[in-house]
Protein backbone atom coordinates (compact mmCIF):
# COMPACT_ATOMS: atom_id res chain seq x y z
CA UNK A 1 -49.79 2.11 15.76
CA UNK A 2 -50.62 4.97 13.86
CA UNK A 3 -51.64 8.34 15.25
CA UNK A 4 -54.90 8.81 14.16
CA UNK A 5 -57.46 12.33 14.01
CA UNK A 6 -61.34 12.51 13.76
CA UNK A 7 -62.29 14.43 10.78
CA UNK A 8 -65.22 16.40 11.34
CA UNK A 9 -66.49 16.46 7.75
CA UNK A 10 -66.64 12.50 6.85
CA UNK A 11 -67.32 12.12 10.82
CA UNK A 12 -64.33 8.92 10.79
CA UNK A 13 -60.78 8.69 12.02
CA UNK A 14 -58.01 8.72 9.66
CA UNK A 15 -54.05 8.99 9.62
CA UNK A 16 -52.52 12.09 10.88
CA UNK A 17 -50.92 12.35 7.62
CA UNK A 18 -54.15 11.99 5.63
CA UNK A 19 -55.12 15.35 7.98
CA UNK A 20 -55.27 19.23 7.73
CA UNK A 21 -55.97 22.04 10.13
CA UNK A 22 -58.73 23.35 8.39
CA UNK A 23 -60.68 26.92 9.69
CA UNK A 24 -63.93 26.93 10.26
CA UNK A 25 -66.63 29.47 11.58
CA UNK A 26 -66.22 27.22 14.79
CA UNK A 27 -62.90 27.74 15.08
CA UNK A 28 -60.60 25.42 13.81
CA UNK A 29 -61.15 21.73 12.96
CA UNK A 30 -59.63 18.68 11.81
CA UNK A 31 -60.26 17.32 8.25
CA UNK A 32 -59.00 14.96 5.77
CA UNK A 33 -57.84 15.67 2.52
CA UNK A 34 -60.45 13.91 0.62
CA UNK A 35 -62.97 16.38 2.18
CA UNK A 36 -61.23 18.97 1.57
CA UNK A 37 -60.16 18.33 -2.32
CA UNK A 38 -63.77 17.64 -2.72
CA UNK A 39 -64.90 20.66 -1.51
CA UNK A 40 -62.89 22.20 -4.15
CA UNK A 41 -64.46 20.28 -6.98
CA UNK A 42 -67.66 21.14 -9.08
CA UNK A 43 -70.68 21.44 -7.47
CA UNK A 44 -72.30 18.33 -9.39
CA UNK A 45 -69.05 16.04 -7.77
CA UNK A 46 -69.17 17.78 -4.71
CA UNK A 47 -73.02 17.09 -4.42
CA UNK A 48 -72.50 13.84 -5.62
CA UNK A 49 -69.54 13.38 -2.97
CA UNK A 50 -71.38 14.86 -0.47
CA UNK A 51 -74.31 11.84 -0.84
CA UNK A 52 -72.15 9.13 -0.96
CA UNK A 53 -70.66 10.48 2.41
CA UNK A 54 -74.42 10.42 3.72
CA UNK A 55 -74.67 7.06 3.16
CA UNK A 56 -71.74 6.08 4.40
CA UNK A 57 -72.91 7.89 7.47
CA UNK A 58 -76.72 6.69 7.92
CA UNK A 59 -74.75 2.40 7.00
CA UNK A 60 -72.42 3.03 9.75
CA UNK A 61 -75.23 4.14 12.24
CA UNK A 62 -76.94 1.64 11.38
CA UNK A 63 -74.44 -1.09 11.79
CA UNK A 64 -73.75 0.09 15.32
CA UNK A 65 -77.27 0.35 16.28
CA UNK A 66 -77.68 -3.58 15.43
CA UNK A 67 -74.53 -4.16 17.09
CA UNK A 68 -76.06 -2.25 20.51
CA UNK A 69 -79.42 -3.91 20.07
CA UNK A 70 -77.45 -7.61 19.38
CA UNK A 71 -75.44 -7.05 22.56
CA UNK A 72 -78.29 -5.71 24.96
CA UNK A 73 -80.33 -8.39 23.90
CA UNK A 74 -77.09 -10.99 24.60
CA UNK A 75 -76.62 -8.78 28.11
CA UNK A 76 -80.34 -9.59 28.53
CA UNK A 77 -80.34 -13.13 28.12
CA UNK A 78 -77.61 -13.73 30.26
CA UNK A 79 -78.81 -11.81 33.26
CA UNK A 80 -82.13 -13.29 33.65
């Protein structure tokens, strides 16, 4: 299996290859290269980038949350 690091910027796990060291104010932080190159791009792409990446974000929350709710209400049924 493939080593894998949590990027901090797009908040999911990808390759370590896929991954840079990348400095922040924080100190320093994991991040993939598609953050980073998009970082570098114009502000209307990086906006744009940077919504998309919300999205993605707010889908995936989402999706858990149902999948918590489906399985406490399962865990529910089938301790009563």
């Amino acid at each position: 299996m493939t080593e894998t690091l949590f990027c901090y910027c797009c908040r999911v796990h990808h390759p370590k290859s896929q991954m840079r060291l990348f400095r922040t104010a924080m100190g320093n932080r994991w991040r993939c290269i598609r953050s980073i190159e998009a970082a570098t791009a114009p502000s209307c792409e990086r906006d744009a980038f940077g919504r998309r990446q919300t999205e993605q974000n707010r889908q995936e929350a989402r999706t858990m949350a149902e999948q918590r709710q489906r399985l406490q209400q399962e865990f529910e049924r089938n301790t009563t």
